[in-house]
C-alpha atoms as a PDB file:
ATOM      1  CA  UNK A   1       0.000   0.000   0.000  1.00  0.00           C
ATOM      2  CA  UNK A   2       1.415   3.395  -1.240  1.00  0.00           C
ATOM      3  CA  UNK A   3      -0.084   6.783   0.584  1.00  0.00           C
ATOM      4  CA  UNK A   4       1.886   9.809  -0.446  1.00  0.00           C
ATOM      5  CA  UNK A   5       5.123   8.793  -0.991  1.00  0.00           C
ATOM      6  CA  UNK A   6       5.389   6.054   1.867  1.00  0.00           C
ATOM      7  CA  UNK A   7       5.184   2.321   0.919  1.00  0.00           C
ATOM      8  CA  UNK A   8       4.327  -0.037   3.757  1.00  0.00           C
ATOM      9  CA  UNK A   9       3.625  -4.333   3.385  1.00  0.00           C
ATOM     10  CA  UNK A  10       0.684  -5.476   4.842  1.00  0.00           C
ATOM     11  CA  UNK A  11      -0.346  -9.165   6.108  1.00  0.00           C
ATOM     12  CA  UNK A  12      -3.256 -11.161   7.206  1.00  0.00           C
ATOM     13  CA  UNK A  13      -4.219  -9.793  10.058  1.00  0.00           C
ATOM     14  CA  UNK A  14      -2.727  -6.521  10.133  1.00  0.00           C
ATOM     15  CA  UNK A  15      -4.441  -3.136  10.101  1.00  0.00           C
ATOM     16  CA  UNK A  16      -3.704   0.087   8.703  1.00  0.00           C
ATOM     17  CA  UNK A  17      -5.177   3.095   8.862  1.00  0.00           C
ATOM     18  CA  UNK A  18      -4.772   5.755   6.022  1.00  0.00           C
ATOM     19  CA  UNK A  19      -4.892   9.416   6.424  1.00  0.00           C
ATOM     20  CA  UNK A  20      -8.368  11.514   4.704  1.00  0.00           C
ATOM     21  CA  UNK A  21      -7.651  13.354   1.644  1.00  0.00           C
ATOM     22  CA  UNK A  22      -4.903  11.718   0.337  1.00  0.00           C
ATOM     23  CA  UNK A  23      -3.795   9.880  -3.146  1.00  0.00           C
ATOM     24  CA  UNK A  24      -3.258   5.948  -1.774  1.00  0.00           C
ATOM     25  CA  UNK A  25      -2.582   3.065  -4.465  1.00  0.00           C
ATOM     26  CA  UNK A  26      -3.485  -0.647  -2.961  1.00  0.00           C
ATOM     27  CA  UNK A  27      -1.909  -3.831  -5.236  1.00  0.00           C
ATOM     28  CA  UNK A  28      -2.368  -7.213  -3.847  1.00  0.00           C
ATOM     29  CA  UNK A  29      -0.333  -9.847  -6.581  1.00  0.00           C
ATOM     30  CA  UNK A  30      -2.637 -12.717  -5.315  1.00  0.00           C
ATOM     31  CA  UNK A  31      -6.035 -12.152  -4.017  1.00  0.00           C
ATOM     32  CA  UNK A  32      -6.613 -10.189  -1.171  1.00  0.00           C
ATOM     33  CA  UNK A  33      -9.698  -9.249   0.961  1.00  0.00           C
ATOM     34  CA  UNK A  34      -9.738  -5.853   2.863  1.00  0.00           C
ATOM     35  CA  UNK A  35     -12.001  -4.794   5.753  1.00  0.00           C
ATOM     36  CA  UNK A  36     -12.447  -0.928   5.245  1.00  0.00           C
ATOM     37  CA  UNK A  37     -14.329   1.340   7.794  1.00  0.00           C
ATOM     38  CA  UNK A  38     -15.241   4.967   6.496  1.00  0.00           C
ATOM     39  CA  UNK A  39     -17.960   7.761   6.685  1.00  0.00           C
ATOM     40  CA  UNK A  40     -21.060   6.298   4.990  1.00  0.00           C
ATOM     41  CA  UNK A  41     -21.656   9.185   2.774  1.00  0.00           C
ATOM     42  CA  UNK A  42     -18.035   8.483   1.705  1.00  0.00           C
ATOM     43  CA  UNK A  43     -17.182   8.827  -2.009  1.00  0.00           C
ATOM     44  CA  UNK A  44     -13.491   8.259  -3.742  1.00  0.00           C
ATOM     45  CA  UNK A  45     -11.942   9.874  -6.523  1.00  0.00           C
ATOM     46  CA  UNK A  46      -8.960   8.675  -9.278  1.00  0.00           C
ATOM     47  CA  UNK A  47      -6.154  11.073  -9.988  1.00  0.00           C
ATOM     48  CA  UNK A  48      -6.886  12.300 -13.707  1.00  0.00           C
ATOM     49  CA  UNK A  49     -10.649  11.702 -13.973  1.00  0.00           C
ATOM     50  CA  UNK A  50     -12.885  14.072 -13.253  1.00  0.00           C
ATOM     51  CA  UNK A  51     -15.866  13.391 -10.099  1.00  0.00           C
ATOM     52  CA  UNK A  52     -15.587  10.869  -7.335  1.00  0.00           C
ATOM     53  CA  UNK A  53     -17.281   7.597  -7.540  1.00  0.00           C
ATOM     54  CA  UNK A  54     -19.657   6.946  -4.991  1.00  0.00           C
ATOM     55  CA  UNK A  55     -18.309   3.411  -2.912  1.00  0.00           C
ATOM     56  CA  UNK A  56     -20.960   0.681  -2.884  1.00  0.00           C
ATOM     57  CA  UNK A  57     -21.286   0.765   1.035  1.00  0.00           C
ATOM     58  CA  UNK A  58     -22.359   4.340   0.634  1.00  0.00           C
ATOM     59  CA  UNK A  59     -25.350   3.195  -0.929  1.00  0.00           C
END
């Protein structure tokens, strides 16, 4: 997981908690399951398209 220009591993098990506002990149090479607790009215954006995308647990 990559927030800002930090880079930390994460395992099974593990938690991590990412800063608001902030460009993060998440790459699992095999397949992963994450656990993710945010503001339900909580949308997400990608860096060069335009909006946010509103995050099916917002629904």
């Amino acid at each position: 997981m990559t927030c800002d220009d930090r880079t930390e591993k994460v395992s099974a098990g593990q938690t991590l908690v990412l800063p608001a506002d902030r460009i993060r990149r998440i790459h699992a090479p095999e397949r992963a399951e994450a656990h993710v607790a945010m503001r339900a009215d909580g949308v997400a954006s990608v860096p060069g398209a335009e909006g946010t995308r509103e995050l099916p647990w917002a629904r």
